[in-house]
PDB file of N, CA and C in Angstrom:
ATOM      1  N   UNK A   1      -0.299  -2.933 -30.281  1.00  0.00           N
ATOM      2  CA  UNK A   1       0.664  -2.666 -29.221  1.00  0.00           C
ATOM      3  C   UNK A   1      -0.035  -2.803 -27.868  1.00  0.00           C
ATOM      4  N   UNK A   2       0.391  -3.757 -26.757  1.00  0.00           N
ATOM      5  CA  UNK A   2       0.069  -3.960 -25.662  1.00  0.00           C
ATOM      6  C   UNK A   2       0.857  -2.843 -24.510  1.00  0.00           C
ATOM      7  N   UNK A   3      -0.342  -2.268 -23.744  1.00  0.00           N
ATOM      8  CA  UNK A   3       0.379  -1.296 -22.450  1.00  0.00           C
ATOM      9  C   UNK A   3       0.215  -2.063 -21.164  1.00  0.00           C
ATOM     10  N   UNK A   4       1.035  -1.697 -20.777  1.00  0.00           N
ATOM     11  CA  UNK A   4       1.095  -2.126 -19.128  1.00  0.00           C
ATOM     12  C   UNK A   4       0.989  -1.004 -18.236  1.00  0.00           C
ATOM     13  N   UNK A   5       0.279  -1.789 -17.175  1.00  0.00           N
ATOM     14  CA  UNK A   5      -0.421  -0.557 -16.261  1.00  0.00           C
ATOM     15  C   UNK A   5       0.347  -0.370 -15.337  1.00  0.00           C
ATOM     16  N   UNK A   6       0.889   0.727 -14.510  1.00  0.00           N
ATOM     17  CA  UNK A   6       1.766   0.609 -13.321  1.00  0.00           C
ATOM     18  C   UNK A   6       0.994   1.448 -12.508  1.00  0.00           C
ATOM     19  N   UNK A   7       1.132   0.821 -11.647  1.00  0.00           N
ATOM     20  CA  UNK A   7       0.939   0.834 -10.341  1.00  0.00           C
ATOM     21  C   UNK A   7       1.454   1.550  -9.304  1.00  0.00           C
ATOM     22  N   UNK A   8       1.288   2.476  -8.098  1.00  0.00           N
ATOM     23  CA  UNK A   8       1.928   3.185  -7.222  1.00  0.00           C
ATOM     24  C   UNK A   8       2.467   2.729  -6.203  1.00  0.00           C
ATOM     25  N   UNK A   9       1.596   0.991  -5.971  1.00  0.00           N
ATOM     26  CA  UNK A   9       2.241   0.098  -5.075  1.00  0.00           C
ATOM     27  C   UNK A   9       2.029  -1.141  -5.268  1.00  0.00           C
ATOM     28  N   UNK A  10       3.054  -2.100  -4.991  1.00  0.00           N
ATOM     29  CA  UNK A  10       3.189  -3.765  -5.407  1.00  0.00           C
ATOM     30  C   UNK A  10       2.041  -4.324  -4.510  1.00  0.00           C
ATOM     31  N   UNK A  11       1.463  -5.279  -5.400  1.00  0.00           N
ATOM     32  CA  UNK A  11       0.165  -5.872  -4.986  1.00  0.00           C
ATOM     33  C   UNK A  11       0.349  -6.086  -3.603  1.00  0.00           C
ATOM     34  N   UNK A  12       1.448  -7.110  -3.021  1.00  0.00           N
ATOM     35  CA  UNK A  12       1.016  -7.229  -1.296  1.00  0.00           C
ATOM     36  C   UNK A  12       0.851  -6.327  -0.970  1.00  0.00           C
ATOM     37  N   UNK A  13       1.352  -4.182  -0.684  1.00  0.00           N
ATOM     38  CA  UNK A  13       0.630  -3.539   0.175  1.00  0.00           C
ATOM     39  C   UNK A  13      -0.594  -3.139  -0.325  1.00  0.00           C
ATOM     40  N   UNK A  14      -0.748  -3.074  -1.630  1.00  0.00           N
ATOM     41  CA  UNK A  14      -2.383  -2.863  -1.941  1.00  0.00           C
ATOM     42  C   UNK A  14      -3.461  -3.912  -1.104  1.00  0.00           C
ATOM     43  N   UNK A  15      -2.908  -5.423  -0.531  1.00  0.00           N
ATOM     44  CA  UNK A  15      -3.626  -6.237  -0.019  1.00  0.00           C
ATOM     45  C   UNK A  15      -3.644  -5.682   1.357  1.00  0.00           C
ATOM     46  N   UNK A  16      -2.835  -5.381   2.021  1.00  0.00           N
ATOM     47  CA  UNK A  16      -2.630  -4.588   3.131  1.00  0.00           C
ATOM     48  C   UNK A  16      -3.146  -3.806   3.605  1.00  0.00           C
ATOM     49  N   UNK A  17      -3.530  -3.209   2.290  1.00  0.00           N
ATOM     50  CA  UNK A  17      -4.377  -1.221   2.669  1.00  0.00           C
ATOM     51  C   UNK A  17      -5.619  -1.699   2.214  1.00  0.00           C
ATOM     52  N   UNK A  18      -5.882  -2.797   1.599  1.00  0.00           N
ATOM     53  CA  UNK A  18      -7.547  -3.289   1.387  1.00  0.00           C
ATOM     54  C   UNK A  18      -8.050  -3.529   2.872  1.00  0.00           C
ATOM     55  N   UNK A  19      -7.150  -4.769   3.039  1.00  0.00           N
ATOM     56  CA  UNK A  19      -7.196  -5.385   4.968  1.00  0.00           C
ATOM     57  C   UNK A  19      -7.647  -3.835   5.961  1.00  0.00           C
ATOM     58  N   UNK A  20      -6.642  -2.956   6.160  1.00  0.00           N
ATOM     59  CA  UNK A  20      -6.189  -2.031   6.728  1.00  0.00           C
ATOM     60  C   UNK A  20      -7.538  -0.792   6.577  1.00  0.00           C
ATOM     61  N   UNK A  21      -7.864  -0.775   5.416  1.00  0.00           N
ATOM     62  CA  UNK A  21      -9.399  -0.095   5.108  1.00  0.00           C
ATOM     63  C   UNK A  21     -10.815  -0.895   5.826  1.00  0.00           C
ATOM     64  N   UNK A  22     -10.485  -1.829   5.766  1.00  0.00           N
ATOM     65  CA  UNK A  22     -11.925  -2.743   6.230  1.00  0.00           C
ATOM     66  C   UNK A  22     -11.773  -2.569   7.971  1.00  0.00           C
ATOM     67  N   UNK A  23     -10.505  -2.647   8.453  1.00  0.00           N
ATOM     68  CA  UNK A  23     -10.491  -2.380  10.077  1.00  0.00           C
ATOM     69  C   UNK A  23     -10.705  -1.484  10.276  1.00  0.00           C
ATOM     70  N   UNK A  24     -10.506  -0.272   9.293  1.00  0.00           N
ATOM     71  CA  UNK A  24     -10.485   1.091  10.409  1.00  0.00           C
ATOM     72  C   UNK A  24     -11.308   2.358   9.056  1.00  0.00           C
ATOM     73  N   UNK A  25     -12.379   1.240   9.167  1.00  0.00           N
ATOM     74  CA  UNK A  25     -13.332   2.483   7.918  1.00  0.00           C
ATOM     75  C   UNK A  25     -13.545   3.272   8.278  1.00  0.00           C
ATOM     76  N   UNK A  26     -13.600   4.037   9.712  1.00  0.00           N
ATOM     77  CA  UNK A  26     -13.839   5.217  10.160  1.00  0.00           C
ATOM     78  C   UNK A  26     -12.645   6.190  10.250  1.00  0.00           C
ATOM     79  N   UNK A  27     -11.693   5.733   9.821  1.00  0.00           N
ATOM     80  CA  UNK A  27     -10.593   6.780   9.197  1.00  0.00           C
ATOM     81  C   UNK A  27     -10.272   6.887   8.078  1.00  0.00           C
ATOM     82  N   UNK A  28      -9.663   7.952   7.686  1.00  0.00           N
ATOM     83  CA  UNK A  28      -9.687   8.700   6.142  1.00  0.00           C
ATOM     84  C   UNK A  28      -8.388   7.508   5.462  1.00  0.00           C
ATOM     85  N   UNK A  29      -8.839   7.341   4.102  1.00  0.00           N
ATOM     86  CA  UNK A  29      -8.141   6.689   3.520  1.00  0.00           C
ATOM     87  C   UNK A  29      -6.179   6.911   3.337  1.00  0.00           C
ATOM     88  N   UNK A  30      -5.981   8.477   3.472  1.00  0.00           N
ATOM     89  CA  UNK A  30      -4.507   8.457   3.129  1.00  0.00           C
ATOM     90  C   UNK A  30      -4.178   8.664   4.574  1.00  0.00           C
ATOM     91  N   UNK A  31      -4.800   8.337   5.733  1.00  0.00           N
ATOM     92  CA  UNK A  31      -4.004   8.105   6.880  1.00  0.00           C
ATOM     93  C   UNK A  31      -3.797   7.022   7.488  1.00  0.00           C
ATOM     94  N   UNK A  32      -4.867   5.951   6.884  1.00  0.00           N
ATOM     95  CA  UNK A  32      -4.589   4.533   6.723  1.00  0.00           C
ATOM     96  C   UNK A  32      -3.592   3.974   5.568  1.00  0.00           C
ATOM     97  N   UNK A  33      -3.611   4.529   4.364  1.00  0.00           N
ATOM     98  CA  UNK A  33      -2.246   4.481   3.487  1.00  0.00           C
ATOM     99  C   UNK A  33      -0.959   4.671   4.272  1.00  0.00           C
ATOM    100  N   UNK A  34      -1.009   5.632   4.834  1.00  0.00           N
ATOM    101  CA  UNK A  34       0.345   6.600   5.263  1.00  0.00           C
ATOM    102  C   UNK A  34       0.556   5.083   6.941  1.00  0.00           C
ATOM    103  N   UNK A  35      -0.199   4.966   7.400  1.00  0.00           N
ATOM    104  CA  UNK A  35       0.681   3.954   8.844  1.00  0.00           C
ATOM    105  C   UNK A  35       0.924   2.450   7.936  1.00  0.00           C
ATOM    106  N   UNK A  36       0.344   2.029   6.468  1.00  0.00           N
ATOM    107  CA  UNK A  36       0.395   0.805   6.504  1.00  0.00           C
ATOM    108  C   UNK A  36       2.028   0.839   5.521  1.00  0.00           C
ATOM    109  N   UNK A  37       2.109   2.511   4.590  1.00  0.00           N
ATOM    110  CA  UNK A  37       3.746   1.871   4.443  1.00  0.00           C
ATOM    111  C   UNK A  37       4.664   2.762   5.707  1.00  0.00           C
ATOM    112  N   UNK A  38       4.320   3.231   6.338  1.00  0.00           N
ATOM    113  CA  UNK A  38       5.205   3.433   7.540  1.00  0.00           C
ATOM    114  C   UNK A  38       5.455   1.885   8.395  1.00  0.00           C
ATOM    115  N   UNK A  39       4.075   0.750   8.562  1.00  0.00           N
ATOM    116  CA  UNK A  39       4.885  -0.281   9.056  1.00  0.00           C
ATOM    117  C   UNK A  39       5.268  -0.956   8.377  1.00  0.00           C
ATOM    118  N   UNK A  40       5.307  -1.266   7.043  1.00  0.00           N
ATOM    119  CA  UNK A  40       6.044  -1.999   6.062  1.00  0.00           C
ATOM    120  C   UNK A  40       7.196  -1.865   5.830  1.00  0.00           C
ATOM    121  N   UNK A  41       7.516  -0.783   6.023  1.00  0.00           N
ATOM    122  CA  UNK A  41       8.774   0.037   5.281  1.00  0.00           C
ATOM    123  C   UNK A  41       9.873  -0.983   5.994  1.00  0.00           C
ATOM    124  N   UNK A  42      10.049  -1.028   7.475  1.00  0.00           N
ATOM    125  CA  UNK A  42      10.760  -1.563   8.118  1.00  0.00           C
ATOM    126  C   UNK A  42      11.190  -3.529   7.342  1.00  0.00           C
ATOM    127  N   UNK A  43      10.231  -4.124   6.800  1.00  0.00           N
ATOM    128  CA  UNK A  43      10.397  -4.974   6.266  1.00  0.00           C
ATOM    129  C   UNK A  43      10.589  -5.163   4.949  1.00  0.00           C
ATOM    130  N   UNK A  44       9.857  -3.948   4.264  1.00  0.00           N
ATOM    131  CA  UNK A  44      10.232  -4.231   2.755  1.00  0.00           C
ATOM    132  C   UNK A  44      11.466  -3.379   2.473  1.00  0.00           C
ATOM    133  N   UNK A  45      11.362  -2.316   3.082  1.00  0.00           N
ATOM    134  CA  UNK A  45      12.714  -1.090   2.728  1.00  0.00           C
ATOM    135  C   UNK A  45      12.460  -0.501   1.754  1.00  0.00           C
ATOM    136  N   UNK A  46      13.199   0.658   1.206  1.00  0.00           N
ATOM    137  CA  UNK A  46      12.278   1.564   0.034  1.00  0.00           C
ATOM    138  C   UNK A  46      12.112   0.711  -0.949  1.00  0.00           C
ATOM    139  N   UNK A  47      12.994  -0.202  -1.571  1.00  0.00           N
ATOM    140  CA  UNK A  47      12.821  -0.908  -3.020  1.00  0.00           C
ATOM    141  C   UNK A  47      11.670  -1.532  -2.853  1.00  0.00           C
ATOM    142  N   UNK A  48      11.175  -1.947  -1.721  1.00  0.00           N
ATOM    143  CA  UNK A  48      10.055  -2.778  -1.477  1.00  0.00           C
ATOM    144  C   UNK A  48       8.807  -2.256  -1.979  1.00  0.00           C
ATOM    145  N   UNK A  49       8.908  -0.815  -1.753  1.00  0.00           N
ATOM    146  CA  UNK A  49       7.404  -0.068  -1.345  1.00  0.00           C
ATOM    147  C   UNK A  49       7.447   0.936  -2.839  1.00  0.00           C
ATOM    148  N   UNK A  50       8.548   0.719  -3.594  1.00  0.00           N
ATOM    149  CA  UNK A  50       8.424   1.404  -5.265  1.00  0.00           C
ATOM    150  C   UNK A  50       8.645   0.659  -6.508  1.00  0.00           C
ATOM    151  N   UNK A  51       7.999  -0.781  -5.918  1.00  0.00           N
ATOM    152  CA  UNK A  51       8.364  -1.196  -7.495  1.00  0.00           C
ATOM    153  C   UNK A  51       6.808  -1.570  -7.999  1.00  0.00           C
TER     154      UNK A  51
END
């Protein structure tokens, strides 16, 4: 039996918060999480940011 792994967020914002970590390594990781789906949100909308 094969499992599948899920994920808390769809690969583009994980690419986002990789990007988003490398600019601003001197801030804590869930406050760089927290502005990159606050500016996403506007483009992906919730379905965007929970599948």
């Amino acid at each position: 039996m094969e499992s599948q792994r899920r994920r808390g967020l769809p690969h583009d914002v994980l690419i986002y918060f990789v990007l988003a970590m490398v600019l601003y390594a001197n801030v804590a990781y869930e406050e760089v999480l927290r502005l990159v789906i606050e500016g996403l949100r506007p483009l992906l909308g919730e379905e965007g940011l929970t599948q």
